[in-house]
Protein backbone atom coordinates (compact mmCIF):
# COMPACT_ATOMS: atom_id res chain seq x y z
CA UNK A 1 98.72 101.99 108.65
CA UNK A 2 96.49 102.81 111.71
CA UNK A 3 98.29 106.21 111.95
CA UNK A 4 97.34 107.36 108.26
CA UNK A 5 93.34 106.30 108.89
CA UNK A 6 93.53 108.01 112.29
CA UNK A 7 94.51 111.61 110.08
CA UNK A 8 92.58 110.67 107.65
CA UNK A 9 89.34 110.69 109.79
CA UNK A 10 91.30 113.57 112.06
CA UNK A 11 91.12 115.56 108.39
CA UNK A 12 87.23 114.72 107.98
CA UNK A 13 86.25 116.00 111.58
CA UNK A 14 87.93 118.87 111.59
CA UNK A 15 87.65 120.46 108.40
CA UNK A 16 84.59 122.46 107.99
CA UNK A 17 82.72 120.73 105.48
CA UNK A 18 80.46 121.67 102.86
CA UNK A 19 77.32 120.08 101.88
CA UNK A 20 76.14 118.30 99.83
CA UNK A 21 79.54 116.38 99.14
CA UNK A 22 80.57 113.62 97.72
CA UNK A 23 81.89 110.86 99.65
CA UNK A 24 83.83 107.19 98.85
CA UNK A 25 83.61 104.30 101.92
CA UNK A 26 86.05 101.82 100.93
CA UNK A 27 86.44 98.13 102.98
CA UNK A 28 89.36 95.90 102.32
CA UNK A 29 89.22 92.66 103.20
CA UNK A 30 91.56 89.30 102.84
CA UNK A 31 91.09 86.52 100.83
CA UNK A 32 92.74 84.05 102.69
CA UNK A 33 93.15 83.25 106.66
CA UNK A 34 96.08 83.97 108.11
CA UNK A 35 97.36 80.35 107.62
CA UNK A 36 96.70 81.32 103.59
CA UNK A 37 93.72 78.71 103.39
CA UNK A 38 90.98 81.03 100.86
CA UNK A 39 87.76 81.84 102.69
CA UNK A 40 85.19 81.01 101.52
CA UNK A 41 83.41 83.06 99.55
CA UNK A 42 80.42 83.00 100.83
CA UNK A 43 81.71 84.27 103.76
CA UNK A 44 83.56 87.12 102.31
CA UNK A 45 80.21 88.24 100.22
CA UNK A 46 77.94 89.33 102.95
CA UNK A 47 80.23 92.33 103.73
CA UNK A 48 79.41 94.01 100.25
CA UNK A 49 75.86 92.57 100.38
CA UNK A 50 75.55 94.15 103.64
CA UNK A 51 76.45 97.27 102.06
CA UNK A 52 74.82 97.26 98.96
CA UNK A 53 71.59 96.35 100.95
CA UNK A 54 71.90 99.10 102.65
CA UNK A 55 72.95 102.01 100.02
CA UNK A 56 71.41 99.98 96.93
CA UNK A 57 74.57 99.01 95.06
CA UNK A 58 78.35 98.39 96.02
CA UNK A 59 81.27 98.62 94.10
CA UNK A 60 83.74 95.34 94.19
CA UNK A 61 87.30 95.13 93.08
CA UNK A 62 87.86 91.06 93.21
CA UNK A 63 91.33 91.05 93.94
CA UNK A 64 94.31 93.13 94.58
CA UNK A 65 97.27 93.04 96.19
CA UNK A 66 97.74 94.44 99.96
CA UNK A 67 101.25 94.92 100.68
CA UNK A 68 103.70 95.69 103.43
CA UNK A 69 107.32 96.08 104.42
CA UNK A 70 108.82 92.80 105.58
CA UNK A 71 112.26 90.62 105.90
CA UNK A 72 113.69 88.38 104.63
CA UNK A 73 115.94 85.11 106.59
CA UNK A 74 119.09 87.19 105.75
CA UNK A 75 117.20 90.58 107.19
CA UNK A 76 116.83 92.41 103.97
CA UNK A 77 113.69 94.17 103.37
CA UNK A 78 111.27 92.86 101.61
CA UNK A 79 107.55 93.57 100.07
CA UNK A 80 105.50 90.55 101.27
CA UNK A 81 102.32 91.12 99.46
CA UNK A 82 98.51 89.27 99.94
CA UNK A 83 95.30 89.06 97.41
CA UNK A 84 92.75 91.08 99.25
CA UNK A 85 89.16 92.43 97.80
CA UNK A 86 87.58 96.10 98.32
CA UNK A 87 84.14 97.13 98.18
CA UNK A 88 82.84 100.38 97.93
CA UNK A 89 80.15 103.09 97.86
CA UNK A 90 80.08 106.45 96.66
CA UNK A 91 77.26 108.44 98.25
CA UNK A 92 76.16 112.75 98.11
CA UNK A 93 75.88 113.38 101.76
CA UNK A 94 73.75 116.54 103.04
CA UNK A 95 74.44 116.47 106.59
CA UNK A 96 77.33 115.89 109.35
CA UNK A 97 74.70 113.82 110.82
CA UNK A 98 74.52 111.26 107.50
CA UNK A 99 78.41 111.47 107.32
CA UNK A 100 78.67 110.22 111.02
CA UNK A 101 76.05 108.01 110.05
CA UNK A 102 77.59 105.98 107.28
CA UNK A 103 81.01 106.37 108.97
CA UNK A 104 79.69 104.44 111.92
CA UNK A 105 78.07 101.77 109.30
CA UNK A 106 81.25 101.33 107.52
CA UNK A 107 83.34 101.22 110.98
CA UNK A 108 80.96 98.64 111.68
CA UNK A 109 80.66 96.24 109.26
CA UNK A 110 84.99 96.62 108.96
CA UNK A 111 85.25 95.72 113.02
CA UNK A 112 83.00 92.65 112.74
CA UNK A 113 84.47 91.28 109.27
CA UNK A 114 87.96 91.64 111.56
CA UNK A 115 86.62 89.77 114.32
CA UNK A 116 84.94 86.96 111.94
CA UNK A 117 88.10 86.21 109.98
CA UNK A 118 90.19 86.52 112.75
CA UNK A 119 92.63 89.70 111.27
CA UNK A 120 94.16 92.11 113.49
CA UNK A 121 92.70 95.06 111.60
CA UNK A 122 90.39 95.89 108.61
CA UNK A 123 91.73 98.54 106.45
CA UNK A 124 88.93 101.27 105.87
CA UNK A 125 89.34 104.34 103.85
CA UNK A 126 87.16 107.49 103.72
CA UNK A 127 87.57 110.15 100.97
CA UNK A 128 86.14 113.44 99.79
CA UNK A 129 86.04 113.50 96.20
CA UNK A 130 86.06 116.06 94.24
CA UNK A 131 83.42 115.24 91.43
CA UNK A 132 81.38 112.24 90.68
CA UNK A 133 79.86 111.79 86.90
CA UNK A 134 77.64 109.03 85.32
CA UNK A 135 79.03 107.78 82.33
CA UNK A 136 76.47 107.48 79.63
CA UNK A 137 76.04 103.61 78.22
CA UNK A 138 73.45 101.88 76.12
CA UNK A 139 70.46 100.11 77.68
CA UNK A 140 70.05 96.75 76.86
CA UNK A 141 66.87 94.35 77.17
CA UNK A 142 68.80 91.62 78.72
CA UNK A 143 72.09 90.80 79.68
CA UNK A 144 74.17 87.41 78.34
CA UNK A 145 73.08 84.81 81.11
CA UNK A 146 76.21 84.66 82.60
CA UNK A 147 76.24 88.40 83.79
CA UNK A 148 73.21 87.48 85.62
CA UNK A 149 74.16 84.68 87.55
CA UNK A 150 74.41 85.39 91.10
CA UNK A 151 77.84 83.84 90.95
CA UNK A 152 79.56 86.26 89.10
CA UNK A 153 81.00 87.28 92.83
CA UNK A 154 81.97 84.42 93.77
CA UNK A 155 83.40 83.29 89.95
CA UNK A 156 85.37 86.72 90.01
CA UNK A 157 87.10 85.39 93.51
CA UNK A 158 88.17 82.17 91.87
CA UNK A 159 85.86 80.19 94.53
């Protein structure tokens, strides 16, 4: 999928922009090697910590599936699918100087997560949004103690 990141980030430096805008960094990352042995999770967590240090909160979806056109023994295609995780961060940016900025940051982390678990690529996706909204909740005192475990990442993996 190089080809559709390469327009992608074509689109977002050619298109006159318009601040402030809205935009969404998204990481995905494996959750195995490429023998299928699970990393660790530890490992896998300092990308989003990384992150979240950085913009002060990171979204995590624990596991989907990343999948791709393959073949079978008899050649027939086939959709050969692995778990993988995504992180994310939504952020209003005010200048082409921020957006280069956390584009770099993002480019980044993706390159040296590739190198560490030893994957061809890192798939890394950058998108204008149209509108962002805060949902309104309730505030409560305290959370159950399981929701504040610092484990909840690493329980959500399965590790």
């Amino acid at each position: 999928m190089p080809g559709r990141v390469r327009r992608s980030w074509h689109y977002l430096r050619q298109e006159p922009a318009a601040y402030p805008r809205v935009v969404t960094y998204q990481s995905t990352l494996p959750l195995s090697d490429n023998s299928g042995d699970p990393i660790d999770a530890f490992i896998l967590e300092k990308y989003p910590l990384e992150a979240a240090e950085k913009y002060g909160g990171v979204s995590v979806i624990p596991k989907i599936l990343g999948c791709f056109k393959g073949m079978e023994r008899d050649g027939a295609p086939s959709l050969q699918c692995e778990e993988v995780f995504r992180f994310e961060v939504t952020l209003e940016e005010h200048t082409p100087d921020e957006t280069q900025e956390n584009s770099d940051f993002f480019t980044s982390l993706a390159h040296r997560a590739a190198l560490e678990l030893g994957q061809e690529s890192v798939f890394n996706v950058t998108e204008l949004d149209v509108s962002e909204q805060f949902v309104a909740g309730e505030r409560l005192p305290r959370l159950p103690q399981e929701k504040l475990s610092r484990d909840v990442f690493r329980r959500t993996l399965g590790r």
